[in-house]
C-alpha atoms as a PDB file:
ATOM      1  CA  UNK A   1      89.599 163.915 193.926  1.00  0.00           C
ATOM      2  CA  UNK A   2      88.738 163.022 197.579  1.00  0.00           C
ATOM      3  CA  UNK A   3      89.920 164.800 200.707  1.00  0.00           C
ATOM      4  CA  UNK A   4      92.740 162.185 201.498  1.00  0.00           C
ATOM      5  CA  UNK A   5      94.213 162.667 197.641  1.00  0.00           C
ATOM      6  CA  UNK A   6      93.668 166.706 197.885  1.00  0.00           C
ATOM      7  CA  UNK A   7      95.526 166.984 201.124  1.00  0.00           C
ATOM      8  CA  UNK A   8      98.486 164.598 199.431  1.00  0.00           C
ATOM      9  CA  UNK A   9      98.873 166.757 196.679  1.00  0.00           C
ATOM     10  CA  UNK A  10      99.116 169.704 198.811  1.00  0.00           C
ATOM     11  CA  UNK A  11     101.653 168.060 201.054  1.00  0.00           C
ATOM     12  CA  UNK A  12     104.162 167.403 198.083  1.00  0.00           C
ATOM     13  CA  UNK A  13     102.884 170.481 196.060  1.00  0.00           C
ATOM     14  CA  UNK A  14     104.344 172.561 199.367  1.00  0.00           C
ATOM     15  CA  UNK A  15     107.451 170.324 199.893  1.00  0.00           C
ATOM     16  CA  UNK A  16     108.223 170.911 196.304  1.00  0.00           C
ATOM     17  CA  UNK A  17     107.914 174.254 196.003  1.00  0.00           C
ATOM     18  CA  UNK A  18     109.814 174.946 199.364  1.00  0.00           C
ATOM     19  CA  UNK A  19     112.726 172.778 198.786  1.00  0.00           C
ATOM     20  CA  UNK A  20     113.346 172.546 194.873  1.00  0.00           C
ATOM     21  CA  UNK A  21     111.834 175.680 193.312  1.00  0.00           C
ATOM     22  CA  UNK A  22     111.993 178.458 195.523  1.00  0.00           C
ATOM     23  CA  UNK A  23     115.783 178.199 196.203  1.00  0.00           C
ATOM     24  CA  UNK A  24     115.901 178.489 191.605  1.00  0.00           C
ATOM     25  CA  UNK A  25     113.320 181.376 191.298  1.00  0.00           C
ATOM     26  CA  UNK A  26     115.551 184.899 192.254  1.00  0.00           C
ATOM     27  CA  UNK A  27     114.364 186.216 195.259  1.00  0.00           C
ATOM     28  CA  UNK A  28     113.744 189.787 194.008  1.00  0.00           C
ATOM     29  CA  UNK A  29     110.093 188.434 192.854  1.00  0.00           C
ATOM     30  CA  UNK A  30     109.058 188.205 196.463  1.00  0.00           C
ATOM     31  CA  UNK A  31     108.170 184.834 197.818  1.00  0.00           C
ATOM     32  CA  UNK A  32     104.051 185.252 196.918  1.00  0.00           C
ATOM     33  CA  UNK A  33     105.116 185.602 194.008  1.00  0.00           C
ATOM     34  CA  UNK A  34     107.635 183.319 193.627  1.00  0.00           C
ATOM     35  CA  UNK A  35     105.044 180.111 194.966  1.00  0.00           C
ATOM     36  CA  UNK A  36     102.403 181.908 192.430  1.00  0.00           C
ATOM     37  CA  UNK A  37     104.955 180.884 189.452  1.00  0.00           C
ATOM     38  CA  UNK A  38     105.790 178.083 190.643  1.00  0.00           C
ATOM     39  CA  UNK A  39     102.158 176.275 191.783  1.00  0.00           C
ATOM     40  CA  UNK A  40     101.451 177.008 187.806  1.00  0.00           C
ATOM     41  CA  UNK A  41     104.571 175.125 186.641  1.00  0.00           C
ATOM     42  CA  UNK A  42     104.520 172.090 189.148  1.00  0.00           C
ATOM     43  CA  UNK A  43     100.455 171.621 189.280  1.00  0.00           C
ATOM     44  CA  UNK A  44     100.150 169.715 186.390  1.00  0.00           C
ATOM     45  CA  UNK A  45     103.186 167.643 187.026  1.00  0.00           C
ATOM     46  CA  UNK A  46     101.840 167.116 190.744  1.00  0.00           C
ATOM     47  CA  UNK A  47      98.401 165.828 189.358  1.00  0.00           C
ATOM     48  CA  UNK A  48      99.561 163.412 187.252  1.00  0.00           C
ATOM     49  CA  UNK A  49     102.185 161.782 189.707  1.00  0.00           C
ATOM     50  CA  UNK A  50      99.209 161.468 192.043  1.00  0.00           C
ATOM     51  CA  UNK A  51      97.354 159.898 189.739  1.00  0.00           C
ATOM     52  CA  UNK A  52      99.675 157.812 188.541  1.00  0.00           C
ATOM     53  CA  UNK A  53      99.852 156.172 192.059  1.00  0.00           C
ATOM     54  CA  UNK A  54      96.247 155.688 192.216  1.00  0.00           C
ATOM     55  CA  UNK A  55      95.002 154.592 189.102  1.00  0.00           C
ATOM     56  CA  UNK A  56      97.657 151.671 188.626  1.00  0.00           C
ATOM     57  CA  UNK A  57      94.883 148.712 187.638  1.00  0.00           C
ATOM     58  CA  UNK A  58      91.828 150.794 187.507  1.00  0.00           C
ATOM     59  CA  UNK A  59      92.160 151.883 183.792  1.00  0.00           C
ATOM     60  CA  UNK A  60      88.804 151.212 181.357  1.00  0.00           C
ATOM     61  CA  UNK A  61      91.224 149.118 179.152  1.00  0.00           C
ATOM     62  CA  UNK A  62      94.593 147.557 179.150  1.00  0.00           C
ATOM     63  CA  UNK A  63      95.958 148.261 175.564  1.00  0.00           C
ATOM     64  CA  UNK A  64      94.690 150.800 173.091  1.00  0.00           C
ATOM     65  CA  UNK A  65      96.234 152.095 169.368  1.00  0.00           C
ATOM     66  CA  UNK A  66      96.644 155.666 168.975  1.00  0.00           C
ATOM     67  CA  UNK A  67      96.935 156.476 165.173  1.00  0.00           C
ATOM     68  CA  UNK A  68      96.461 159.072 162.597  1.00  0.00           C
ATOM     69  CA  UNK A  69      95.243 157.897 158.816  1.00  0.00           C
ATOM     70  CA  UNK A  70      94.729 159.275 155.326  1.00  0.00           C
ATOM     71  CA  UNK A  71      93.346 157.135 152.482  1.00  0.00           C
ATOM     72  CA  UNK A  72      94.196 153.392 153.876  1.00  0.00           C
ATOM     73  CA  UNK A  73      90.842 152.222 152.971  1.00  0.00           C
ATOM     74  CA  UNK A  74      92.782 149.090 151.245  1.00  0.00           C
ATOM     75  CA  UNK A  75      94.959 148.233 154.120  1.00  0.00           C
ATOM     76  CA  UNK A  76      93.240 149.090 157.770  1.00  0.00           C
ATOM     77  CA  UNK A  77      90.520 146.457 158.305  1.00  0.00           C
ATOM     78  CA  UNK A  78      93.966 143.948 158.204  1.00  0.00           C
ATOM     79  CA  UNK A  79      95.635 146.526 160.608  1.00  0.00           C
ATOM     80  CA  UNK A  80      93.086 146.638 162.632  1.00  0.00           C
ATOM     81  CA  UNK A  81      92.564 142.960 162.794  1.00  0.00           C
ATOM     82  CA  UNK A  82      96.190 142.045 163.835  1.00  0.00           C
ATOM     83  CA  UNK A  83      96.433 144.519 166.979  1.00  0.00           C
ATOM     84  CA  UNK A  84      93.109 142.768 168.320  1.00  0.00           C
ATOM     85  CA  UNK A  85      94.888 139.613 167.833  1.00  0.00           C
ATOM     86  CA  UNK A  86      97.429 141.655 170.062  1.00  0.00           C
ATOM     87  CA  UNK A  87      94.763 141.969 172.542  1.00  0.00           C
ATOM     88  CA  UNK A  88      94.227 145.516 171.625  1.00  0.00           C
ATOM     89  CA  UNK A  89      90.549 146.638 173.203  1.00  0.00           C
ATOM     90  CA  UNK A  90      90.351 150.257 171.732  1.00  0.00           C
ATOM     91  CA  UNK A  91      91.959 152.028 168.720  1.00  0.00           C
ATOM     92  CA  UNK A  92      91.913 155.867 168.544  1.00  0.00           C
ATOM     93  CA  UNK A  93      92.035 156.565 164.965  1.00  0.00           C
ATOM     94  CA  UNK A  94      91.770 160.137 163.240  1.00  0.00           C
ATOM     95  CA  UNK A  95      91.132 160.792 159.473  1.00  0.00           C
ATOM     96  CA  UNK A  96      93.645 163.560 158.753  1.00  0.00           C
ATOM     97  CA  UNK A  97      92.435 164.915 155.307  1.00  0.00           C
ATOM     98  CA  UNK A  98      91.667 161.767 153.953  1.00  0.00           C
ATOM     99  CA  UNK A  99      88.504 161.146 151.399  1.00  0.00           C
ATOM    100  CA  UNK A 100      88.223 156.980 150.707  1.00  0.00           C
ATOM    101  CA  UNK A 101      85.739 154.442 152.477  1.00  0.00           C
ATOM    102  CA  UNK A 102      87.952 153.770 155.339  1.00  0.00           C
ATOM    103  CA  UNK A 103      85.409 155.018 157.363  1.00  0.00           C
ATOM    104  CA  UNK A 104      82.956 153.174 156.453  1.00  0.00           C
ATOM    105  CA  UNK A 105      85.132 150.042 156.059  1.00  0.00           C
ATOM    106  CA  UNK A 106      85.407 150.206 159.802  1.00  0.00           C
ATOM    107  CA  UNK A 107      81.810 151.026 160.545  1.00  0.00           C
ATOM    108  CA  UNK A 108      80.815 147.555 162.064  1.00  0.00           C
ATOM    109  CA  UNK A 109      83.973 148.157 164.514  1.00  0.00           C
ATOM    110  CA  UNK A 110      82.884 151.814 165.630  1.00  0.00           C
ATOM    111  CA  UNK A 111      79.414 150.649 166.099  1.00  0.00           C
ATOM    112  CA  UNK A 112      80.847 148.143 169.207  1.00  0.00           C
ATOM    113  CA  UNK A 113      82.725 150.644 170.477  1.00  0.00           C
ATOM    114  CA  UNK A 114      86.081 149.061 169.547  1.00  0.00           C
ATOM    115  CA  UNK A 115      87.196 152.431 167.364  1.00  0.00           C
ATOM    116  CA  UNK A 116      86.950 156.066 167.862  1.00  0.00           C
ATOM    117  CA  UNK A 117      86.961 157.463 164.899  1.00  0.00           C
ATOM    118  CA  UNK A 118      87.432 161.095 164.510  1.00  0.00           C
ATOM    119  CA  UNK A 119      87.556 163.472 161.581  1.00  0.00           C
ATOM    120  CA  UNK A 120      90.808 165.981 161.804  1.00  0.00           C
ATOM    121  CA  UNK A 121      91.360 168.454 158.691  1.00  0.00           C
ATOM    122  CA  UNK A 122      94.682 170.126 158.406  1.00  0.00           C
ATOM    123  CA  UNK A 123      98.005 169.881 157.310  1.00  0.00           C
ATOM    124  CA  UNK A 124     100.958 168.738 159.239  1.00  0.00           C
ATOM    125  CA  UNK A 125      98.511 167.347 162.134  1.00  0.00           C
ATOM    126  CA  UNK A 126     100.207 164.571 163.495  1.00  0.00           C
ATOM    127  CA  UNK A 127     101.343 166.180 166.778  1.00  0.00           C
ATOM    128  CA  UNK A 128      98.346 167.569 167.811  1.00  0.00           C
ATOM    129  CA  UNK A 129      96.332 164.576 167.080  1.00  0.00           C
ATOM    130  CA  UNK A 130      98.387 162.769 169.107  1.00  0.00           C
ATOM    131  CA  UNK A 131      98.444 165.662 171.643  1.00  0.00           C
ATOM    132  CA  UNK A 132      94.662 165.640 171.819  1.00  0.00           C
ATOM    133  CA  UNK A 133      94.332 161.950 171.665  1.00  0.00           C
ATOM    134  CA  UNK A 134      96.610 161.753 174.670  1.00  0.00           C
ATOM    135  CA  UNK A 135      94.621 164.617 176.558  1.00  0.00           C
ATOM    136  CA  UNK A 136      91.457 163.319 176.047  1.00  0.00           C
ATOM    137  CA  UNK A 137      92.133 159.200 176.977  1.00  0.00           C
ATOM    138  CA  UNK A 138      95.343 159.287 179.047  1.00  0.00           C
ATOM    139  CA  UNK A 139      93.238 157.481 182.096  1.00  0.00           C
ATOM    140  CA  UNK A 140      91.440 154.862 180.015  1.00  0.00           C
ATOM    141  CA  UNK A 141      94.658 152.213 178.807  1.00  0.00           C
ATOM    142  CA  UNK A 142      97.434 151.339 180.882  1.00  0.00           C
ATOM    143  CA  UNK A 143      99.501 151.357 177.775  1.00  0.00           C
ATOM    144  CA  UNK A 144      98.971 153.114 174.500  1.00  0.00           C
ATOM    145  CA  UNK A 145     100.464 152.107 171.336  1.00  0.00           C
ATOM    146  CA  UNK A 146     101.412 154.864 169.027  1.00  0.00           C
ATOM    147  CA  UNK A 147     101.860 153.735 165.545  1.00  0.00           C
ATOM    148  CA  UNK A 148     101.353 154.522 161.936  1.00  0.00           C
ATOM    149  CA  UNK A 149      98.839 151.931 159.465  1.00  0.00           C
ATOM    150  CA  UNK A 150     102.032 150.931 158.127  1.00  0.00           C
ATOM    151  CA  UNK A 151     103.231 149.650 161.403  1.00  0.00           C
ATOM    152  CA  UNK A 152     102.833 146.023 162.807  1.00  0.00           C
ATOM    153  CA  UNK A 153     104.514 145.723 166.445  1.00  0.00           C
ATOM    154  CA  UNK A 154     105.205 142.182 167.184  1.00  0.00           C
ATOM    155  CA  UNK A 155     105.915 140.043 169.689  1.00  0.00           C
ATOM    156  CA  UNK A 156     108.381 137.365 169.900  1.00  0.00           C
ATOM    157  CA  UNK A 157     108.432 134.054 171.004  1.00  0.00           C
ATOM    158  CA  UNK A 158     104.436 133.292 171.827  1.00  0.00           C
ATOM    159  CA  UNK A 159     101.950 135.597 173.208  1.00  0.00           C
ATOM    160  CA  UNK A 160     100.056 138.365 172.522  1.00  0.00           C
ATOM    161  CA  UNK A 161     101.404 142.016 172.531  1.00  0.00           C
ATOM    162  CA  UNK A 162      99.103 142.809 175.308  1.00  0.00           C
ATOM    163  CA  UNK A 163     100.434 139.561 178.039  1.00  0.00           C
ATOM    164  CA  UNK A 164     104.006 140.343 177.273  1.00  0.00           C
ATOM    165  CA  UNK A 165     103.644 144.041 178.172  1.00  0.00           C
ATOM    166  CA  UNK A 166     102.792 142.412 181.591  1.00  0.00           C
ATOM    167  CA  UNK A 167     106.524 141.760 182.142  1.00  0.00           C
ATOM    168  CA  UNK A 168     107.316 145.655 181.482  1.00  0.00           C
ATOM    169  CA  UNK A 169     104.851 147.355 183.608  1.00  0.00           C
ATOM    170  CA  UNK A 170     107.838 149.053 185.913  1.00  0.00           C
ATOM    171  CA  UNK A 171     108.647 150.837 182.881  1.00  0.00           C
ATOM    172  CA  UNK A 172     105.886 153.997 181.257  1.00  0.00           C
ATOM    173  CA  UNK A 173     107.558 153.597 178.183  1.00  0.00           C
ATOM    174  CA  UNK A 174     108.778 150.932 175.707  1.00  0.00           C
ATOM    175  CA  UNK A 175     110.724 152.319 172.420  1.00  0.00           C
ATOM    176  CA  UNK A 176     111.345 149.910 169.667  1.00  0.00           C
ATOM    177  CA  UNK A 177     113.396 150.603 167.009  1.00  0.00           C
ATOM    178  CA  UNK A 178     111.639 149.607 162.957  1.00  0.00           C
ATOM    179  CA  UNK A 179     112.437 146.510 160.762  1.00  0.00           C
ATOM    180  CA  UNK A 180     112.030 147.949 157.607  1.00  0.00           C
ATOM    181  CA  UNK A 181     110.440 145.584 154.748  1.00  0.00           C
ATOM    182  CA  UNK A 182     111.326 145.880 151.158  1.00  0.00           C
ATOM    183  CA  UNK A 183     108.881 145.463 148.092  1.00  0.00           C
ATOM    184  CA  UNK A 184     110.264 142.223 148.152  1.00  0.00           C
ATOM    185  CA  UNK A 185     110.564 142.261 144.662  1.00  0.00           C
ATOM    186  CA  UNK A 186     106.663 142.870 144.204  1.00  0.00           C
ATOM    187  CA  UNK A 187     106.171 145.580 140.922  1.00  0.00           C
ATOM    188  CA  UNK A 188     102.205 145.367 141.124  1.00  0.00           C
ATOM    189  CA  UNK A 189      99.785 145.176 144.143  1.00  0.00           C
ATOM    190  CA  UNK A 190      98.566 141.251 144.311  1.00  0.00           C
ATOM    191  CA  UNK A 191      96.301 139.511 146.045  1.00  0.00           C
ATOM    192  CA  UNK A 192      96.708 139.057 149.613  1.00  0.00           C
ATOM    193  CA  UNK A 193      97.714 140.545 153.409  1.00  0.00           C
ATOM    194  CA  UNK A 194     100.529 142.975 153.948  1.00  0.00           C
ATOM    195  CA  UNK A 195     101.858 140.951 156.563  1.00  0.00           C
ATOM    196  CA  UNK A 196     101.397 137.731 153.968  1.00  0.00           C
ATOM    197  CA  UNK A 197     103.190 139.550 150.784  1.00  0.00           C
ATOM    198  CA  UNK A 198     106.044 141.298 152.091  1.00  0.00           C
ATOM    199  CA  UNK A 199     108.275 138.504 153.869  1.00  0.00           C
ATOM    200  CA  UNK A 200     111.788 140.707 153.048  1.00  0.00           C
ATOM    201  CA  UNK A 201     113.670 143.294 155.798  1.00  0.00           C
ATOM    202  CA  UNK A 202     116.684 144.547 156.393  1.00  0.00           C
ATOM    203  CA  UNK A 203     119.458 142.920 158.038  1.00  0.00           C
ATOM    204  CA  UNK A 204     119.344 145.871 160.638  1.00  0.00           C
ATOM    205  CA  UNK A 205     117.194 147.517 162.916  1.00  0.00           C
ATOM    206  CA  UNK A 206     116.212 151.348 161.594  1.00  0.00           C
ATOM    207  CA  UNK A 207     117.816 154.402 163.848  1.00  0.00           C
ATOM    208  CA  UNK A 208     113.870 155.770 163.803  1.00  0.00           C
ATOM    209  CA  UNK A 209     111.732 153.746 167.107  1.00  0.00           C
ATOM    210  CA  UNK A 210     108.267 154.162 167.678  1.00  0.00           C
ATOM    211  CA  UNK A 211     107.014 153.508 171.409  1.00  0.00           C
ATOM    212  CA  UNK A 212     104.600 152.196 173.394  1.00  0.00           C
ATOM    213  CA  UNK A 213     103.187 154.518 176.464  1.00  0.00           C
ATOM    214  CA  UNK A 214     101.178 154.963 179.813  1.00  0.00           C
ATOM    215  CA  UNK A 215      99.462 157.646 178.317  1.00  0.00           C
ATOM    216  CA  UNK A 216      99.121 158.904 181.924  1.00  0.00           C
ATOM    217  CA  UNK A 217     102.599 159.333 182.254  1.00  0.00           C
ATOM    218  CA  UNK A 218     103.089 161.616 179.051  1.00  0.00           C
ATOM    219  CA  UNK A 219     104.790 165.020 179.840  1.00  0.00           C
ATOM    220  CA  UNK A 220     105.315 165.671 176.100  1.00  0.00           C
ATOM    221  CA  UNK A 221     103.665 163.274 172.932  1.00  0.00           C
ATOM    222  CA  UNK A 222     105.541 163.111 169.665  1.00  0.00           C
ATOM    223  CA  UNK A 223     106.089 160.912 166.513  1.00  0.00           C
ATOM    224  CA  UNK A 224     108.854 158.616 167.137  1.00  0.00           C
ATOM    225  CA  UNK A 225     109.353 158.997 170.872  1.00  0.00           C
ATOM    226  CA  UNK A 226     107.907 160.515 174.016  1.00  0.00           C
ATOM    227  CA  UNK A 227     108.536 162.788 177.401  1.00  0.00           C
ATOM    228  CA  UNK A 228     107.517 160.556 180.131  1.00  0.00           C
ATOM    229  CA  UNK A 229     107.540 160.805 183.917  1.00  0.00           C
ATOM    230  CA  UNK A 230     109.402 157.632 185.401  1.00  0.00           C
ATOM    231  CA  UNK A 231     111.490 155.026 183.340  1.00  0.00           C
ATOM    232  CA  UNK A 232     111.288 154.345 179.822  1.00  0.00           C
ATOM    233  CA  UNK A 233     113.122 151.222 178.232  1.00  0.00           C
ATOM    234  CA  UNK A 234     114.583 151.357 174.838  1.00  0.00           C
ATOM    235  CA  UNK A 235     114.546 148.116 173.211  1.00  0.00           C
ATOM    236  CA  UNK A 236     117.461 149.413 170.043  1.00  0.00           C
ATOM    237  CA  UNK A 237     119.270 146.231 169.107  1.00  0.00           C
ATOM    238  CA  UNK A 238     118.525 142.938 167.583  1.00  0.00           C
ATOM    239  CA  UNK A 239     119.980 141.505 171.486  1.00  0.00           C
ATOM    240  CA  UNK A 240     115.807 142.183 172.400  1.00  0.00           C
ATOM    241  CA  UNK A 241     113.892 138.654 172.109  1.00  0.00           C
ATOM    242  CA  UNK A 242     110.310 140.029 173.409  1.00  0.00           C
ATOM    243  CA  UNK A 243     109.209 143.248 170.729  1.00  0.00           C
ATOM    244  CA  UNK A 244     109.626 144.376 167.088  1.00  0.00           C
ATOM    245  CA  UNK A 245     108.045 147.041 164.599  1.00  0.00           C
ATOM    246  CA  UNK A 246     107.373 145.571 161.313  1.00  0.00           C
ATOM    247  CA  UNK A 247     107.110 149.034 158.830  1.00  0.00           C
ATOM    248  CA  UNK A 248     105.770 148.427 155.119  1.00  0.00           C
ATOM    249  CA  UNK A 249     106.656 151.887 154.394  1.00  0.00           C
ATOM    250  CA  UNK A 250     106.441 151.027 151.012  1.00  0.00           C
ATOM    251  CA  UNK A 251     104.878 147.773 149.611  1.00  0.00           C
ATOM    252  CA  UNK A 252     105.011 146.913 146.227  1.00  0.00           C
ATOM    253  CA  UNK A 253     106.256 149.445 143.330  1.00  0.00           C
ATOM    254  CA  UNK A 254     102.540 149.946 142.238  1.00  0.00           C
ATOM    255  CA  UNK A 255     101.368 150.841 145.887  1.00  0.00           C
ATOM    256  CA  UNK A 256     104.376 152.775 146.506  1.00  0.00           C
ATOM    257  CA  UNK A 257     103.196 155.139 143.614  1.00  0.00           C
ATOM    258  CA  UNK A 258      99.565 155.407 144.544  1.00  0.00           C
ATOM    259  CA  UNK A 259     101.268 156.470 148.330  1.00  0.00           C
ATOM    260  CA  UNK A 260     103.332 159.191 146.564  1.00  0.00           C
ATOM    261  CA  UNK A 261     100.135 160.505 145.180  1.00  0.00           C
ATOM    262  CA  UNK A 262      98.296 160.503 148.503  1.00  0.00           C
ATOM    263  CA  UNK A 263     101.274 162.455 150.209  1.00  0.00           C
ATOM    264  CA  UNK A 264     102.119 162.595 153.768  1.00  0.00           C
ATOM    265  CA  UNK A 265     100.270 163.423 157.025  1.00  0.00           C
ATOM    266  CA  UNK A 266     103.231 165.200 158.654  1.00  0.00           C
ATOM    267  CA  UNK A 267     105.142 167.054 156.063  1.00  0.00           C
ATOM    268  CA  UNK A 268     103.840 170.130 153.574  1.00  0.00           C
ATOM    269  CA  UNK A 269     105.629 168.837 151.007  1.00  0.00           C
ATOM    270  CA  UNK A 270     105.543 165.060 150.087  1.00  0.00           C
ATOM    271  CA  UNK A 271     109.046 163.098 150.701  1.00  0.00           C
ATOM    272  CA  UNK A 272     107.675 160.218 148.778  1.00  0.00           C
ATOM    273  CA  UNK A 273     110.189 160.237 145.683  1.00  0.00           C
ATOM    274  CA  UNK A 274     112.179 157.825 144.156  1.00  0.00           C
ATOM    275  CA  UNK A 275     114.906 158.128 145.925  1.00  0.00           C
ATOM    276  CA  UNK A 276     112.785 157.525 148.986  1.00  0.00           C
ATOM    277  CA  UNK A 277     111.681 154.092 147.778  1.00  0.00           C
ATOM    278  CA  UNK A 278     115.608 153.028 146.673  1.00  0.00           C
ATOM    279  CA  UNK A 279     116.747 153.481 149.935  1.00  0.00           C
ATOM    280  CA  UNK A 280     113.759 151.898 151.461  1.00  0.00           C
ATOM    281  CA  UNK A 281     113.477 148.607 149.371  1.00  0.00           C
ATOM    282  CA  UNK A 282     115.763 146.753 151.026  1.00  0.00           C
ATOM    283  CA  UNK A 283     115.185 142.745 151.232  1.00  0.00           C
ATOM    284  CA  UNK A 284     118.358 141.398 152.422  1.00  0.00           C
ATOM    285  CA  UNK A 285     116.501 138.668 154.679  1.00  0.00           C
ATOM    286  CA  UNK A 286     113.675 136.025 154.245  1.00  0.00           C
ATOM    287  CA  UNK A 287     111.058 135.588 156.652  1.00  0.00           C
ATOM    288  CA  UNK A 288     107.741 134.172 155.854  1.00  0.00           C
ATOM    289  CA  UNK A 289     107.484 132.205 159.044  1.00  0.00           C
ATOM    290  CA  UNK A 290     107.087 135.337 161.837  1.00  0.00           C
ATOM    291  CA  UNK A 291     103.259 136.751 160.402  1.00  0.00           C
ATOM    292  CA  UNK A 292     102.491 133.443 159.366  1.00  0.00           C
ATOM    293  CA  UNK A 293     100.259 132.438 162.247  1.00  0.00           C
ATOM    294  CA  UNK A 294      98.551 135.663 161.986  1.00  0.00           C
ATOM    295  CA  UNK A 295      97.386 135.391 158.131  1.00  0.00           C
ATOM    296  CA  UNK A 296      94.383 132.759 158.364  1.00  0.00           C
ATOM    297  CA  UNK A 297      92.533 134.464 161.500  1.00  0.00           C
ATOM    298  CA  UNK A 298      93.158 137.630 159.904  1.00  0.00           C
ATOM    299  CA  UNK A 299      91.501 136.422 156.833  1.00  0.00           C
ATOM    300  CA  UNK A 300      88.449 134.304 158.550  1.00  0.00           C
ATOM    301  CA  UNK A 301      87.422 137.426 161.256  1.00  0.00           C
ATOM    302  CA  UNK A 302      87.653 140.009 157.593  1.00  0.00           C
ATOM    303  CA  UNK A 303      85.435 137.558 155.403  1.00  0.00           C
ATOM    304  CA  UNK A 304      83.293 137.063 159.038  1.00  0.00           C
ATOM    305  CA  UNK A 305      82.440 141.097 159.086  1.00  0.00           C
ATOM    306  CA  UNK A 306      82.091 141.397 155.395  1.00  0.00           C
ATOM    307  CA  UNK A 307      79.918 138.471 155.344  1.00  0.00           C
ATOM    308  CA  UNK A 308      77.237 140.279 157.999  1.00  0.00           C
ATOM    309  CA  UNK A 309      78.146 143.452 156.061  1.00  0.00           C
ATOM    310  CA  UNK A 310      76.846 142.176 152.919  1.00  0.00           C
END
């Protein structure tokens, strides 16, 4: 940090302490001691808001994927493929406990740079991973996306994921609620995309959001949502035109029981029981048209990697 940002900091460092804190802090602790507790409360908080000001269209990349994975060997090359049709530049992905050839699936892509890939043993991980994906990269992506494999956000209405978040940039966070898809109907795992098999949601949006970030702004990562300094916009109702969260939580009966044996990357115990997929296969409405211009590129830029793999 230069000498102009240092003496900044120091400026609103002092006019915080002196103005909000010290008047909360009893004065029985003596007012050296008092600033002591406080500079190690605010400091952190201080040093991001600075930063925040200056590194507004200096980040290493404009959109990045933050997500943790066990065992999707058979679905992330697709994944992967449809967030850089997003205009994705960078995923952070972490291998929680998980033993398939997803790694190596995704070798050509870690070779350019265009994955971090990251091995992460340990049960109930998904916090920290986040937490440590967020400490590590919060100045390299003006926004972060942080989303399971089984997660497709999508935007509406034209463009790419990455130009419409253009419109939002007043906000640090974006939280979009799921549209959970049903097996639609599917008993055995055919031929095919996710996106291309399952073409049946629910006639409602999910209570459970996931959100898009500026990882800089993070006070506190989680799952669903997250503690950010400045505004966040929740996007809740099916009023939104611009964003949604496609979740195949659970594909087709076959893959659903191949997903109960894998078990779960937050929980000790796995919640993936029958009564998990009844009230998840719901397939109330038909849509084959929103993924469809997706499928073919998909398809061509897969067979164009395994082609040079082979």
């Amino acid at each position: 940090m230069n000498n102009k940002n240092s003496d900044r900091l120091k400026r609103i460092r002092k006019f915080i302490i002196k103005t909000i804190c010290l008047p909360i802090i009893p004065f029985e602790f003596g007012k050296k001691i008092r600033q002591l507790l406080i500079k190690g409360i605010f400091l952190d908080g201080v040093k991001t808001f600075i930063s925040l000001l200056h590194n507004k269209n200096k980040t290493k990349y404009y959109l990045t994927v933050a997500a943790c994975c066990k065992d999707e060997g058979n679905y992330i090359q697709e994944w992967v493929e449809y967030y850089l049709l997003q205009g994705v530049e960078h995923f952070y992905l972490y291998n929680n406990n998980g033993t398939d050839n997803s790694e190596e699936i995704l070798k050509p892509y870690i070779d350019k740079g265009i994955i971090s890939w990251v091995n992460w043993p340990g049960q109930k991980q998904q916090v920290r991973i986040y937490e440590d994906i967020v400490k590590k990269h919060k100045t390299e992506s003006r926004w972060m996306a942080v989303v399971d494999l089984d997660e497709f956000i999508v935007p509406l209405n034209s463009d790419t994921l990455a130009k419409k978040l253009k419109k939002y940039e007043k906000y640090n966070q974006i939280i979009i609620n799921w549209t959970l898809y049903g097996s639609s109907g599917h008993k055995k795992k055919t031929e095919g995309l996710v996106i291309e098999r399952f073409t049946k949601h629910a006639r409602s949006l999910s209570r459970a959001p996931k959100a898009i970030v500026n990882p800089l702004a993070v006070v506190q990562i989680d799952i669903h949502k997250h503690i950010v300094l400045g505004k966040s916009l929740e996007v809740c109702r099916q009023l939104f035109q611009d964003f949604r969260i496609n979740h195949y939580v659970i594909k087709s009966e076959e893959e659903y029981s191949l997903k109960k044996r894998r078990g779960d990357v937050i929980f000790d115990t796995n919640h993936y029981d029958d009564e998990f997929f009844k009230a998840h296969d719901i397939n109330e409405v038909e849509d084959a048209n929103l993924m469809q211009p997706y499928i073919e590129e998909i398809k061509k830029n897969i067979a164009k990697i395994n082609r040079k793999l082979s």
